[in-house]
PDB file of N, CA and C in Angstrom:
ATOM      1  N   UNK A   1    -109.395  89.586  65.638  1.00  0.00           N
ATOM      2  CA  UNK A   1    -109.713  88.585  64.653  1.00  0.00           C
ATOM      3  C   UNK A   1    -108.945  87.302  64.969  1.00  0.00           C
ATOM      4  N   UNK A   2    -109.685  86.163  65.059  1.00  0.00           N
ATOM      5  CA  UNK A   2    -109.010  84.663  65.023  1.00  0.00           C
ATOM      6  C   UNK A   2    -108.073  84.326  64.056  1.00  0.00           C
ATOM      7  N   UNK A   3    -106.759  83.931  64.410  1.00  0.00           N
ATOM      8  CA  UNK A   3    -105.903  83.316  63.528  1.00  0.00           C
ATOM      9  C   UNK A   3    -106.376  81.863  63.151  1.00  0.00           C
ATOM     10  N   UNK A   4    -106.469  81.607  61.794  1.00  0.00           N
ATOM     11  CA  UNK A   4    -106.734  79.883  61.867  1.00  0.00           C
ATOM     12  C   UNK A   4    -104.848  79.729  61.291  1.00  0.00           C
ATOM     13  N   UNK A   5    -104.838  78.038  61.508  1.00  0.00           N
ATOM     14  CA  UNK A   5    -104.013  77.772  61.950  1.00  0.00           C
ATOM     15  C   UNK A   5    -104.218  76.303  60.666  1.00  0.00           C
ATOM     16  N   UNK A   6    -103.046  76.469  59.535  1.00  0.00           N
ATOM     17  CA  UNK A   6    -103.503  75.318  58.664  1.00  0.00           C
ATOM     18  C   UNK A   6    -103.372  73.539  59.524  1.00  0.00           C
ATOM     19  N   UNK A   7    -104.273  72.822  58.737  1.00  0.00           N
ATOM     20  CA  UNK A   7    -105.300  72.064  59.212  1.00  0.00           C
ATOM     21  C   UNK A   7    -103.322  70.714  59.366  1.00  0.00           C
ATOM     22  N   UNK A   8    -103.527  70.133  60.378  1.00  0.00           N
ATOM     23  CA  UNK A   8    -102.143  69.108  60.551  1.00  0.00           C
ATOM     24  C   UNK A   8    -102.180  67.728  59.544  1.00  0.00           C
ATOM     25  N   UNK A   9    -101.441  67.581  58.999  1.00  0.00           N
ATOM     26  CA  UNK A   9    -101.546  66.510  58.251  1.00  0.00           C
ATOM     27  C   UNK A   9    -101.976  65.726  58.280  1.00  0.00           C
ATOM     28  N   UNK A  10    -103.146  64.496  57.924  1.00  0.00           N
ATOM     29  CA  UNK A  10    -103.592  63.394  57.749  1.00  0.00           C
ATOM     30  C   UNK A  10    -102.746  62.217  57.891  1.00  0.00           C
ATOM     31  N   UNK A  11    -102.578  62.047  59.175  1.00  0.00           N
ATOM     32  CA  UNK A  11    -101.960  60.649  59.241  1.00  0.00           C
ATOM     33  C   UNK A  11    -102.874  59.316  58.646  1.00  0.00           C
ATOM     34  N   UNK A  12    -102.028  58.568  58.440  1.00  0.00           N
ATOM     35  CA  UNK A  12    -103.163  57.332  57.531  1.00  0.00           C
ATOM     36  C   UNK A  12    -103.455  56.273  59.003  1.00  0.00           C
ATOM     37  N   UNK A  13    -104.937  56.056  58.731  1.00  0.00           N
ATOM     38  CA  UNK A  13    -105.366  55.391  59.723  1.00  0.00           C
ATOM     39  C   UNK A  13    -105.278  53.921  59.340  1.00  0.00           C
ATOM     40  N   UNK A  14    -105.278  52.898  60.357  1.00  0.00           N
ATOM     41  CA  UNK A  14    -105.815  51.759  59.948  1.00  0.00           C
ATOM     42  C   UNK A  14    -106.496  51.056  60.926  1.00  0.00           C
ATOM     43  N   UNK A  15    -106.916  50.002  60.471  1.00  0.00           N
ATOM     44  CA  UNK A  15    -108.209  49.104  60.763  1.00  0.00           C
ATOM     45  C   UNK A  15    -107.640  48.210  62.078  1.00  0.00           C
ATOM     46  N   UNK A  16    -106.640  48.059  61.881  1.00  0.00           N
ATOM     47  CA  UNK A  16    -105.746  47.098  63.142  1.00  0.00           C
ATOM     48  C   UNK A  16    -104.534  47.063  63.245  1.00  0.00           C
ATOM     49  N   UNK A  17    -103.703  46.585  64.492  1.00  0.00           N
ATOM     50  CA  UNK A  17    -102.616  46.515  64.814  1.00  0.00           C
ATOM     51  C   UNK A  17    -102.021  46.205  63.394  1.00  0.00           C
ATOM     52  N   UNK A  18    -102.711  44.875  63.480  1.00  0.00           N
ATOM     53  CA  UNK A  18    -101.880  43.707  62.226  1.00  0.00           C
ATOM     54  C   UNK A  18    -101.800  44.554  61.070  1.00  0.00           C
ATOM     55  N   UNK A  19    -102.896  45.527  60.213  1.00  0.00           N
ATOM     56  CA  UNK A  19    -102.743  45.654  59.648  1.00  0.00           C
ATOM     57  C   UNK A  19    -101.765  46.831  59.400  1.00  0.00           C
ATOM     58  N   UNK A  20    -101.452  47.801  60.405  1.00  0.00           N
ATOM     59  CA  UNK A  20    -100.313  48.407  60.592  1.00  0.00           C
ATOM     60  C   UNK A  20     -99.089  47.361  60.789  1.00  0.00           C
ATOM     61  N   UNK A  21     -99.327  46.710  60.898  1.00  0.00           N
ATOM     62  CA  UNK A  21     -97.848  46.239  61.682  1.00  0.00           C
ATOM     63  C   UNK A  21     -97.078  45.449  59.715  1.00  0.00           C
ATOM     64  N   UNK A  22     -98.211  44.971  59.542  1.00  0.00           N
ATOM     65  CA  UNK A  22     -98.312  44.662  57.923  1.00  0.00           C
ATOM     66  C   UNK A  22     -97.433  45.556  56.808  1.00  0.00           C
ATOM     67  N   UNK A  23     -97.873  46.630  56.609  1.00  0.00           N
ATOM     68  CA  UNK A  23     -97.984  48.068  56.213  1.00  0.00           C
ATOM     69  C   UNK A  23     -96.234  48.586  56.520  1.00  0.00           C
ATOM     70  N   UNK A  24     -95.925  48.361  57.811  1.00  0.00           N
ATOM     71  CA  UNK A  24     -94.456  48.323  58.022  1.00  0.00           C
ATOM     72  C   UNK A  24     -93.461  47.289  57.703  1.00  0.00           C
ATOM     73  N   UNK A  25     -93.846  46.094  57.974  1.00  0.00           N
ATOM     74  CA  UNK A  25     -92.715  44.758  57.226  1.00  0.00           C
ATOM     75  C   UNK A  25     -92.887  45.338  55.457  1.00  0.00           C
ATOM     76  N   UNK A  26     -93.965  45.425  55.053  1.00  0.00           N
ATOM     77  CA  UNK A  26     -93.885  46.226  53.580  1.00  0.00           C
ATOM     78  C   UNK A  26     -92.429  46.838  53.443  1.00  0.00           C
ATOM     79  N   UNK A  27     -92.651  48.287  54.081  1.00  0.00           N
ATOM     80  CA  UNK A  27     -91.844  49.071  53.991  1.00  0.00           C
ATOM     81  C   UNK A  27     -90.638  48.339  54.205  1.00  0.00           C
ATOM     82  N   UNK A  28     -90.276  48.019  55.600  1.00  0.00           N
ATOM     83  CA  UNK A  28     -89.273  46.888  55.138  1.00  0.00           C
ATOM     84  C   UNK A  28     -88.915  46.336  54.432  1.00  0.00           C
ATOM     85  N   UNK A  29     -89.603  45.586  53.489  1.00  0.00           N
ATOM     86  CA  UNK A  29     -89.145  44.308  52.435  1.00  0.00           C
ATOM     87  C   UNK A  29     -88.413  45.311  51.449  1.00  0.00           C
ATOM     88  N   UNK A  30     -89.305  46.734  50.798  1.00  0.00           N
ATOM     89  CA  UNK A  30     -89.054  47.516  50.398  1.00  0.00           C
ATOM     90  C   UNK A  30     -87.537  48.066  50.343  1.00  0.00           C
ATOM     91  N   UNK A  31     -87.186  48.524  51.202  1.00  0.00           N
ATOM     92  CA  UNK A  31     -85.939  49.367  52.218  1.00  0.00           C
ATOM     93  C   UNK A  31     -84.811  47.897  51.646  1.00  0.00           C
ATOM     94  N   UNK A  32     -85.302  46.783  51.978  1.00  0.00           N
ATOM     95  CA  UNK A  32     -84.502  45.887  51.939  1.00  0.00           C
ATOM     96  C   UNK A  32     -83.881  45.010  50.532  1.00  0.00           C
ATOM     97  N   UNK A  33     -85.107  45.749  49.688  1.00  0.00           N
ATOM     98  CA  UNK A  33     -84.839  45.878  48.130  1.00  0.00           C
ATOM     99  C   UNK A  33     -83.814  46.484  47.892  1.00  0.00           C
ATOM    100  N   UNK A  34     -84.105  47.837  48.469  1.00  0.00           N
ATOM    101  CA  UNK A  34     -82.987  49.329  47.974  1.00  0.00           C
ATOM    102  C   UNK A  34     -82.142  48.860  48.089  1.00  0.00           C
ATOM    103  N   UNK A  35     -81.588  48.521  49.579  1.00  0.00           N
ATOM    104  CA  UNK A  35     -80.500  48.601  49.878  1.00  0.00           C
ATOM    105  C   UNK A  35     -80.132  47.373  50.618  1.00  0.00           C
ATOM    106  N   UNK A  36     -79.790  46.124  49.395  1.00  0.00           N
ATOM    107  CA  UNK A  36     -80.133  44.851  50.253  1.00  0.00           C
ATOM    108  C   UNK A  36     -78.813  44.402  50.978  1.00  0.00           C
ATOM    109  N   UNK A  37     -77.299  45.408  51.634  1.00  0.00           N
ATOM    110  CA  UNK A  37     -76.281  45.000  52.117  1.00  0.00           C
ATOM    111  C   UNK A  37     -76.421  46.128  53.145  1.00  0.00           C
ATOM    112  N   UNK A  38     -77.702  46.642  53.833  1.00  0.00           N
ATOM    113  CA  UNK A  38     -77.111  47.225  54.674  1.00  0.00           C
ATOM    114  C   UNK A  38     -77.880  46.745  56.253  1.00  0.00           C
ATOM    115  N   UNK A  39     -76.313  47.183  56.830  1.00  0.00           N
ATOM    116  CA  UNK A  39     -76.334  46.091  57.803  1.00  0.00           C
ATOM    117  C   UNK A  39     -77.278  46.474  59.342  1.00  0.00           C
ATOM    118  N   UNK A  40     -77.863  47.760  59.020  1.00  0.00           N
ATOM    119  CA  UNK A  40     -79.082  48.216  60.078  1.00  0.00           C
ATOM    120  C   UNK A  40     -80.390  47.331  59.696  1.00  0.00           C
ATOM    121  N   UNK A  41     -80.709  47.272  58.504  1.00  0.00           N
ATOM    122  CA  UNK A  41     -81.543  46.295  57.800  1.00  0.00           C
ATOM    123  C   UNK A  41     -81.464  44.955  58.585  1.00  0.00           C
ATOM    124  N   UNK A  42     -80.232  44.264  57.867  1.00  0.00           N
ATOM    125  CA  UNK A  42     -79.771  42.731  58.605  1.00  0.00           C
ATOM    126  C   UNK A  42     -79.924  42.508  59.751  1.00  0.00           C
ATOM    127  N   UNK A  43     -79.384  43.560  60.792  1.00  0.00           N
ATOM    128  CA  UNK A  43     -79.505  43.770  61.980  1.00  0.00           C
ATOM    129  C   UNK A  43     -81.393  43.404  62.735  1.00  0.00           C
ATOM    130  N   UNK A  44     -81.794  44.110  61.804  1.00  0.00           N
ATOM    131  CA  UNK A  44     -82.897  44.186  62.458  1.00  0.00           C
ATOM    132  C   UNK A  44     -84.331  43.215  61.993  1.00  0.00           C
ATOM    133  N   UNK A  45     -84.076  42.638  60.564  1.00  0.00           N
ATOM    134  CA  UNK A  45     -84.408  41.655  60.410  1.00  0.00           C
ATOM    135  C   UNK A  45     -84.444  40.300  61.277  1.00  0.00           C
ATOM    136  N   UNK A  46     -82.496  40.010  61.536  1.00  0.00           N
ATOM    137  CA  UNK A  46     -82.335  39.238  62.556  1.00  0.00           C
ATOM    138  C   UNK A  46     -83.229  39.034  63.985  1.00  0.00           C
ATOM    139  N   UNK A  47     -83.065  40.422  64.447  1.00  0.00           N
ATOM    140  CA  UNK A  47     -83.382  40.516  65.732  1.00  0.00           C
ATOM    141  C   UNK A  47     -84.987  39.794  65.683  1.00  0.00           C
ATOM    142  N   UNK A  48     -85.876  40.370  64.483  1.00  0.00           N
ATOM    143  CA  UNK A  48     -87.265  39.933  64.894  1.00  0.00           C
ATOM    144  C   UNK A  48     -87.474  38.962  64.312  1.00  0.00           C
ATOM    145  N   UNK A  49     -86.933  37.795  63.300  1.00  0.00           N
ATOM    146  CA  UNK A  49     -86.370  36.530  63.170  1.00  0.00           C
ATOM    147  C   UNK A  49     -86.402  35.847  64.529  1.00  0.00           C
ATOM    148  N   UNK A  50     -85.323  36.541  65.753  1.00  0.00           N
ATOM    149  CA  UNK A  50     -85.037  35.520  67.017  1.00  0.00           C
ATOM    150  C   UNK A  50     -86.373  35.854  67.829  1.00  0.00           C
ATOM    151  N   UNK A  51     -87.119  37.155  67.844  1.00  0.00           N
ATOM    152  CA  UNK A  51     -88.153  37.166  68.918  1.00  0.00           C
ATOM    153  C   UNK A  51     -89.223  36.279  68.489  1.00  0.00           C
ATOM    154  N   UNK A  52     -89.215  36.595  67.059  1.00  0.00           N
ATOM    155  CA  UNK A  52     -90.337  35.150  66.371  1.00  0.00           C
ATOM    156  C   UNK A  52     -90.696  33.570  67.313  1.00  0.00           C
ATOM    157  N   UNK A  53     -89.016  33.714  66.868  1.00  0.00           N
ATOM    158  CA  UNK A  53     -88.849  32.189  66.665  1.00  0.00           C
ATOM    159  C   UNK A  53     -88.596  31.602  68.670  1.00  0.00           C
ATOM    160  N   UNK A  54     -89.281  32.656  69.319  1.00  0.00           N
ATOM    161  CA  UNK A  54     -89.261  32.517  70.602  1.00  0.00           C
ATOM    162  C   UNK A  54     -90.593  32.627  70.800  1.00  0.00           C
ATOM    163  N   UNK A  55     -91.550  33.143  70.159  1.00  0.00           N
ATOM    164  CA  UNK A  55     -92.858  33.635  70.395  1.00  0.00           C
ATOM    165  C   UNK A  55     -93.282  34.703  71.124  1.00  0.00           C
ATOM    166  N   UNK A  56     -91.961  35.771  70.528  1.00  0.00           N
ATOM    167  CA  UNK A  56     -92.390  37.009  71.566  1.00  0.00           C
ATOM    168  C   UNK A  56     -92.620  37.910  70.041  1.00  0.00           C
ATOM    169  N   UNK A  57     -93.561  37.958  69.831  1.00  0.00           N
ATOM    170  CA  UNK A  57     -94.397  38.733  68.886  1.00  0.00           C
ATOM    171  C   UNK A  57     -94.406  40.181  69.327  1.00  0.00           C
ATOM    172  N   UNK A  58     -94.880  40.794  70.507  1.00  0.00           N
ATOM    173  CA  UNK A  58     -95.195  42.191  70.447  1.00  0.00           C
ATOM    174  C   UNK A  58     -93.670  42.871  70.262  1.00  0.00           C
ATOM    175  N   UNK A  59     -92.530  41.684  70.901  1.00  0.00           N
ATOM    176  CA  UNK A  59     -91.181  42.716  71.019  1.00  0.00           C
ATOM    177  C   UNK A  59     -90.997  42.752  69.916  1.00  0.00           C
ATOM    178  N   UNK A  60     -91.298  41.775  68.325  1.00  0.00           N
ATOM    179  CA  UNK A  60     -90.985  41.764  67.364  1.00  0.00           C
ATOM    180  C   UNK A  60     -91.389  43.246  66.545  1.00  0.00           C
ATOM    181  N   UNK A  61     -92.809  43.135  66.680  1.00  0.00           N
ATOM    182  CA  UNK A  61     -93.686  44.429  66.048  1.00  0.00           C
ATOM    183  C   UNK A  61     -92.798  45.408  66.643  1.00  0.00           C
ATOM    184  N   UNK A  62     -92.670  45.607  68.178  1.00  0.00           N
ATOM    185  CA  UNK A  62     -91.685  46.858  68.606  1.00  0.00           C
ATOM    186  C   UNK A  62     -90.263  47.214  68.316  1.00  0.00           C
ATOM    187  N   UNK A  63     -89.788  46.399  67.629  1.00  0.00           N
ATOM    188  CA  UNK A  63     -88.595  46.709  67.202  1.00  0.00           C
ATOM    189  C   UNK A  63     -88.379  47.432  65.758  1.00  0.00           C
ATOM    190  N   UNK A  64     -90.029  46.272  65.113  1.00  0.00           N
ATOM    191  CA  UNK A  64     -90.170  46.798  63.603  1.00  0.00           C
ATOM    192  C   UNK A  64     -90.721  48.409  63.772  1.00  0.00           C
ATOM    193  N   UNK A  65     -91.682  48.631  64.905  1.00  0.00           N
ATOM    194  CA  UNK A  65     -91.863  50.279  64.949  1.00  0.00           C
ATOM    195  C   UNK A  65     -90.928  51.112  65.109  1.00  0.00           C
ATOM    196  N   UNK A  66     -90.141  50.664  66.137  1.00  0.00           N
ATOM    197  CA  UNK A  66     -89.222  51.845  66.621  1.00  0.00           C
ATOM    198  C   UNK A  66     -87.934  52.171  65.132  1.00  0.00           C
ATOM    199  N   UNK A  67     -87.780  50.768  64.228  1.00  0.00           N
ATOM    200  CA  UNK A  67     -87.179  51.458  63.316  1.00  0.00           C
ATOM    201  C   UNK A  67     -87.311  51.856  62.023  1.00  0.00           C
ATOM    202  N   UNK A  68     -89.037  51.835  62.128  1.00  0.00           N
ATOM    203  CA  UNK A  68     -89.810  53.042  61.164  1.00  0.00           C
ATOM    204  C   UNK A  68     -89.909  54.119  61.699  1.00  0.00           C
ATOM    205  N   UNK A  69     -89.898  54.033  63.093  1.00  0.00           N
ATOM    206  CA  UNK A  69     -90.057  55.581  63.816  1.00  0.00           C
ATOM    207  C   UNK A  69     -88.746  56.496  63.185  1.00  0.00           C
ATOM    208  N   UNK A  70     -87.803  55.984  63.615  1.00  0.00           N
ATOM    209  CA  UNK A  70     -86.450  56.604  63.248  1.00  0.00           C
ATOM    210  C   UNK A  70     -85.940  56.638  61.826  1.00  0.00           C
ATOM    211  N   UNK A  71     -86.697  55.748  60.922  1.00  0.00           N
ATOM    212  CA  UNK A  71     -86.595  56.451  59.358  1.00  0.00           C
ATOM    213  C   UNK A  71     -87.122  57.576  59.288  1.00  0.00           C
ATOM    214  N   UNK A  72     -88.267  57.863  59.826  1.00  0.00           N
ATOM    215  CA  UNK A  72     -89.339  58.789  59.826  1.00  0.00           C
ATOM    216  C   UNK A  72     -88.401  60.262  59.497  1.00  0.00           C
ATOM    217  N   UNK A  73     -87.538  59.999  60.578  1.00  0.00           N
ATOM    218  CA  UNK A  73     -87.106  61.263  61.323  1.00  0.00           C
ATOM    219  C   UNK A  73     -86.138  62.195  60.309  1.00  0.00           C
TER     220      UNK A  73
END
């Protein structure tokens, strides 16, 4: 007899980069409500503040992923 195997969670899809990338500064602003003196926050605000303000956009989004990735965790 086949084992089934319950069904993997529904990750939430979206429509575009932007609108993921959106969806995470959220969470951010959020995070930055909670806990508006902490300095991984500041840190990382800063950082995509300076890639901005250079016009390096994708490193910006990648910095904002990698530290939703690691809330995740």
């Amino acid at each position: 007899m086949r084992e089934t195997r319950p069904a993997a969670p529904k990750q939430p899809s979206y429509k575009s980069a932007a609108e993921f990338t959106e969806v995470l500064r959220q969470t951010l602003e959020q995070a930055r409500t909670e806990k508006p003196n902490d300095p991984e926050l500041k840190t990382l605000q800063d950082e995509m503040n300076g890639f901005e303000a250079e016009g390096k956009f994708a490193e910006s989004q990648a910095a904002l992923r990698k530290w939703f990735m690691k809330r995740r965790v």
